[in-house]
Protein backbone atom coordinates (compact mmCIF):
# COMPACT_ATOMS: atom_id res chain seq x y z
CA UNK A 1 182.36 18.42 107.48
CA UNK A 2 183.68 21.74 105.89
CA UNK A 3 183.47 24.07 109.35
CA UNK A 4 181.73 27.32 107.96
CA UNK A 5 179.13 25.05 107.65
CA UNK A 6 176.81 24.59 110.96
CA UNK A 7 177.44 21.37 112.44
CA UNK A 8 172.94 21.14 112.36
CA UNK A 9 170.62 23.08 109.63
CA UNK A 10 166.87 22.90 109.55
CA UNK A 11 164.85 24.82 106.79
CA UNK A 12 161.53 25.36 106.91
CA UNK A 13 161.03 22.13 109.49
CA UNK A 14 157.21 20.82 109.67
CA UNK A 15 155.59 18.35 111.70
CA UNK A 16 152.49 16.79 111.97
CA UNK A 17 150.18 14.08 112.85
CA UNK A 18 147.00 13.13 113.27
CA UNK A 19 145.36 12.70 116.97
CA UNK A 20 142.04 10.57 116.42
CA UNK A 21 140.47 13.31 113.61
CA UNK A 22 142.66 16.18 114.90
CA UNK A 23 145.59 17.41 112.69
CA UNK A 24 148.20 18.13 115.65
CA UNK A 25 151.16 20.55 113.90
CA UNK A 26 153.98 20.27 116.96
CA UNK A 27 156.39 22.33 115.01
CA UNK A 28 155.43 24.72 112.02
CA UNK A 29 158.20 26.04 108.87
CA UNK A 30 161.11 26.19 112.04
CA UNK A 31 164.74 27.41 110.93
CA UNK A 32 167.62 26.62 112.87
CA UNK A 33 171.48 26.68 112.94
CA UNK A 34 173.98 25.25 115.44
CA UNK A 35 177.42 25.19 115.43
CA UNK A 36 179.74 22.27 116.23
CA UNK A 37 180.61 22.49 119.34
CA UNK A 38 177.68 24.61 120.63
CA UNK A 39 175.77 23.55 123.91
CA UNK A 40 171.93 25.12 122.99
CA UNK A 41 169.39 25.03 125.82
CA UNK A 42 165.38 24.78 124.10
CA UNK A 43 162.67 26.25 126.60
CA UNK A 44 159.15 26.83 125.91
CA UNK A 45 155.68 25.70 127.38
CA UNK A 46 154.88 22.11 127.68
CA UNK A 47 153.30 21.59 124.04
CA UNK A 48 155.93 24.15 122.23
CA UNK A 49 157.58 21.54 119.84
CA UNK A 50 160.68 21.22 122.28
CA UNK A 51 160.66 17.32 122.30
CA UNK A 52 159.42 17.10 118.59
CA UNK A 53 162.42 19.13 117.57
CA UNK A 54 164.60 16.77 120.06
CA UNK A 55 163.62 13.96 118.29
CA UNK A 56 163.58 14.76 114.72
CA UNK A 57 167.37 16.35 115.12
CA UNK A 58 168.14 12.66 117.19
CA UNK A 59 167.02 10.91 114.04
CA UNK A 60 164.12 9.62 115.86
CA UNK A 61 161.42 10.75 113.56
CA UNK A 62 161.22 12.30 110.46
CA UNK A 63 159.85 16.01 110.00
CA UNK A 64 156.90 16.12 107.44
CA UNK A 65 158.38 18.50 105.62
CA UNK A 66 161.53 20.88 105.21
CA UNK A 67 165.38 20.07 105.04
CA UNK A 68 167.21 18.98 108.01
CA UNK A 69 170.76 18.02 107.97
CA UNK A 70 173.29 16.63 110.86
CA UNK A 71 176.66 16.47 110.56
CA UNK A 72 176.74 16.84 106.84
CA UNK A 73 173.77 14.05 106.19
CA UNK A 74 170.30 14.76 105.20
CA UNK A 75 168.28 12.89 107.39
CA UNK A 76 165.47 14.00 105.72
CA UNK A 77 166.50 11.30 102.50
CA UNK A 78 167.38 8.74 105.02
CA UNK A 79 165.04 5.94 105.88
CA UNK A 80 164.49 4.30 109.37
CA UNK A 81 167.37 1.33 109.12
CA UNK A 82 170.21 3.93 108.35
CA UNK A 83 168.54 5.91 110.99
CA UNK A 84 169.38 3.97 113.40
CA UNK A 85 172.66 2.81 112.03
CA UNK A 86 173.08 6.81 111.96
CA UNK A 87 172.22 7.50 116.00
CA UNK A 88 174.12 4.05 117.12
CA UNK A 89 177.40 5.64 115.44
CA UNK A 90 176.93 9.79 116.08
CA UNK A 91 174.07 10.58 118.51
CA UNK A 92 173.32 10.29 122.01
CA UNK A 93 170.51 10.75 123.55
CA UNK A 94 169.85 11.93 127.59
CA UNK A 95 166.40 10.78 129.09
CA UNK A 96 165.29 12.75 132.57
CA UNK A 97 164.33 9.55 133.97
CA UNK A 98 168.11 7.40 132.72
CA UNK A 99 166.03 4.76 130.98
CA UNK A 100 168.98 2.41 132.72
CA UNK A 101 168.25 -1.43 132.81
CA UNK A 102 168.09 -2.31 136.12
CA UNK A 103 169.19 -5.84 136.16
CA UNK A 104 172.38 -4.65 134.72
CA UNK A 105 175.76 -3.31 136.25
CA UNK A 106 176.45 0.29 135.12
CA UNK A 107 179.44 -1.26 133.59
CA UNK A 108 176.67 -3.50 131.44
CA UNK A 109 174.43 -0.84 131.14
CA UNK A 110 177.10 1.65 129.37
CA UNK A 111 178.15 -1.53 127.20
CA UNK A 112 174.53 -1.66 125.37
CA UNK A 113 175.26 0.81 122.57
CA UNK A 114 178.49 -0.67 121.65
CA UNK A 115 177.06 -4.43 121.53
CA UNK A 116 175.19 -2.58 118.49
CA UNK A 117 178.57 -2.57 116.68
CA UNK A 118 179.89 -6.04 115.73
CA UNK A 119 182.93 -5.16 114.97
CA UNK A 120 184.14 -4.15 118.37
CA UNK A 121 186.20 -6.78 120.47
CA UNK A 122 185.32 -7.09 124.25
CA UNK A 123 188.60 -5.48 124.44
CA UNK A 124 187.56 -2.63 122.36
CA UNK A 125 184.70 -2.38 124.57
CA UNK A 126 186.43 -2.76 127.65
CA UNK A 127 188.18 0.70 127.09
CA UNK A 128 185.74 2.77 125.79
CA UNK A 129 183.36 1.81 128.75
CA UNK A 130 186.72 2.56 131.14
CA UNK A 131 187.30 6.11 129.24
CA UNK A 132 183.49 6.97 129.54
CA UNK A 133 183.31 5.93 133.33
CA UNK A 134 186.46 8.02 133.79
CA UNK A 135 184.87 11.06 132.09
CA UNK A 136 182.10 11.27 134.48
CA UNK A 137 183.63 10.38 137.51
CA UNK A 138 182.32 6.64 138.43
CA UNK A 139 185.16 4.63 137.67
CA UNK A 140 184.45 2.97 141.28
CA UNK A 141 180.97 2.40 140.82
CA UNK A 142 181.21 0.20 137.72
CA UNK A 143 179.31 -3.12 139.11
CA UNK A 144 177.04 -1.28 140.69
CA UNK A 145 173.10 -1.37 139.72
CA UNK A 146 170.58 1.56 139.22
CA UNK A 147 169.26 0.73 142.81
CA UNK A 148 172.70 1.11 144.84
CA UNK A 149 173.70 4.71 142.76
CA UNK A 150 172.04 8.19 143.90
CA UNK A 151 169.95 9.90 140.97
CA UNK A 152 173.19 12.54 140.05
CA UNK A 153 174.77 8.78 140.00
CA UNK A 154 172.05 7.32 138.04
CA UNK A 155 171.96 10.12 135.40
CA UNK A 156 175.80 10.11 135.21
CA UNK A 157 175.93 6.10 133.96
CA UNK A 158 173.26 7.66 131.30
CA UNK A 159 175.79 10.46 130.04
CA UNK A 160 178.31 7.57 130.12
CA UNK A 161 176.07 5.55 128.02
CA UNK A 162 175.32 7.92 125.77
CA UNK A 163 179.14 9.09 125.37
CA UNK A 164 180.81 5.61 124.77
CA UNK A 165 180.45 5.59 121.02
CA UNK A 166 181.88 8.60 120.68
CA UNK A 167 179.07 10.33 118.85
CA UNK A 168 179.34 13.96 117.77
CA UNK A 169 175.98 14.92 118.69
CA UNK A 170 174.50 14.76 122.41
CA UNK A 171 170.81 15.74 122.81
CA UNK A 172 169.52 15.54 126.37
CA UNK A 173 165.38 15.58 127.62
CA UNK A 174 165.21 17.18 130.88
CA UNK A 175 168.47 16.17 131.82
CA UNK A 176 168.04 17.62 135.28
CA UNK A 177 164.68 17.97 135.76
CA UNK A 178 164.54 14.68 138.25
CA UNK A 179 167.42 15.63 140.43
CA UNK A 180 167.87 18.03 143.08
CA UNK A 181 170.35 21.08 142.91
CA UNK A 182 173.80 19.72 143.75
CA UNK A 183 173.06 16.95 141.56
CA UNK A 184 171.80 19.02 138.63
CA UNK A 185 174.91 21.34 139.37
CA UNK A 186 177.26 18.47 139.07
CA UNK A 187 175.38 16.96 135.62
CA UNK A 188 175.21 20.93 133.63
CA UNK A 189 179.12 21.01 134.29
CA UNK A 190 179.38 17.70 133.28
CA UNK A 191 177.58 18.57 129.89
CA UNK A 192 178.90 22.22 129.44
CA UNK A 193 182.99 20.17 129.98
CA UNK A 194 181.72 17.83 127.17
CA UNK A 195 180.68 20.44 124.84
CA UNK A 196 183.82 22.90 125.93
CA UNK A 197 186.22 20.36 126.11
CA UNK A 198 185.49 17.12 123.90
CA UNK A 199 183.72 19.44 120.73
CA UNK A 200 180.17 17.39 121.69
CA UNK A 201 177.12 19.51 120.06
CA UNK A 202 174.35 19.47 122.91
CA UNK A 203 170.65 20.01 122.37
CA UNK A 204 168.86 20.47 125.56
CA UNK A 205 165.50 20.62 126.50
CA UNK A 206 164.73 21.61 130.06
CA UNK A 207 162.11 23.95 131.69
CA UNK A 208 165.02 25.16 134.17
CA UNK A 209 166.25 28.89 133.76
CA UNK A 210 169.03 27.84 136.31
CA UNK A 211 169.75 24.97 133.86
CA UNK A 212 169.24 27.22 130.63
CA UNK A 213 172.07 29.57 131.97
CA UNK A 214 175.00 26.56 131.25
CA UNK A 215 174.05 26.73 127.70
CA UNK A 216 175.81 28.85 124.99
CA UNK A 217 172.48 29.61 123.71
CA UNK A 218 168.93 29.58 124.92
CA UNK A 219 166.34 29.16 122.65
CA UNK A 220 162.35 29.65 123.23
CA UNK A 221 159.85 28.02 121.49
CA UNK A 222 155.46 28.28 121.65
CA UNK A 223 153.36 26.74 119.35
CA UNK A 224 155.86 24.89 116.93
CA UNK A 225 157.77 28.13 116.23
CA UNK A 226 161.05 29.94 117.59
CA UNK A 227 159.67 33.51 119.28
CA UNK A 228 163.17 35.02 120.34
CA UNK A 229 166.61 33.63 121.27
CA UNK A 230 168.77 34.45 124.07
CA UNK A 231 172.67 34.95 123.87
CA UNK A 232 174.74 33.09 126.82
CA UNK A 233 178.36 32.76 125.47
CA UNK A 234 180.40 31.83 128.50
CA UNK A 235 182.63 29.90 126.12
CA UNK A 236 182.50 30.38 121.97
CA UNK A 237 182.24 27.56 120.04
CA UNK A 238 183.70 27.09 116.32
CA UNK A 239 181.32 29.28 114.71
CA UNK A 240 178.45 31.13 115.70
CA UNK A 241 175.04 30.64 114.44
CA UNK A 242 171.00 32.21 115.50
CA UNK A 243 167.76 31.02 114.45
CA UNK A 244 167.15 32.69 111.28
């Protein structure tokens, strides 16, 4: 991707649905740049669009209307199998709660996203899985389940999980918002070393100030539309970009 270009672009981004006979509009002709590299914090009342916006930059849904591009690909022309040959290979996404299977090892649970890529050996595997435990510190908890690691643990295999592949493009849902301080302390330097130190874009939601304040960028959103931006460079990424 040519790098004067921002790493995401949405243009005039729409959404809507319908609730029973109620046209619900989540996020309303939204414009939005972000560098490669950039770790961008979205806050906003519950309602705002922040999770819409998550999702339709994740490849999850589609936006009713508008351009939106990741990476270089329109995701708007896109339909839902290379979607999700799209995330598998470049996005990964950070639930509040982990989402982790718990019948599974954190080893096996780190392991799902490659199994989604045949043509990866076990050895192949074997060393991504080892690299990602490495990068966030639970190289000695590997065969353990969800129920024997501590929530900061717990979220930790799901950064690992969402790392393996490699993907360019990180977005996280409340990454913190289940843990308590030390642990949330210990996860926002994990994310701000991946986006400082490994190029990762990051797209975070969270209702946290404290969090907010790791981002390069905080962004607010109320009814399906940016209001005002605020400007937190504590490192600079590649290029710098605003809601325009």
């Amino acid at each position: 991707m040519n790098q004067t270009q921002p790493y995401i672009s949405c243009r005039g981004i729409s959404k809507t649905y319908h609730k029973g006979k109620t046209l619900v509009t989540p996020l309303k002709d939204l414009n939005l740049d972000v560098a490669q590299g950039e770790f961008l914090a979205l806050m906003g009342p519950s309602g705002s669009g922040k999770t819409t916006l998550l999702n339709l930059i994740a490849g999850i849904d589609q936006p009713s209307s508008g351009q939106l591009h990741v990476g270089g690909i329109d995701l708007t022309q896109t339909n839902r199998g290379e979607l999700a040959r799209w995330r598998a290979r470049h996005c990964g996404y950070i639930f509040q709660l982990y989402h982790l299977v718990p019948i599974l090892t954190a080893y096996e649970n780190i392991e799902l996203p490659l199994l989604l890529n045949p043509s990866l050996s076990r050895t192949d595997r074997k060393a991504k899985i080892q690299a990602a435990l490495r990068l966030v510190g639970l190289e000695d908890r590997a065969e353990h389940r969800p129920t024997e690691l501590s929530g900061g643990q717990e979220q930790r295999v799901a950064i690992a999980r969402a790392i393996v592949a490699d993907p360019g493009l990180l977005v996280a849902d409340e990454p913190t918002g289940d843990l308590d301080r030390d642990a949330s302390e210990q996860i926002l330097e994990l994310l701000r070393s991946l986006a400082a130190d490994h190029s990762k874009t990051i797209i975070m939601v969270t209702h946290d100030a404290h969090a907010a304040e790791s981002a390069h960028r905080v962004l607010h959103l109320e009814k399906g539309q940016l209001i005002r931006h605020n400007e937190r460079r504590k490192s600079k990424p590649m290029e710098e970009y605003s809601a325009k």
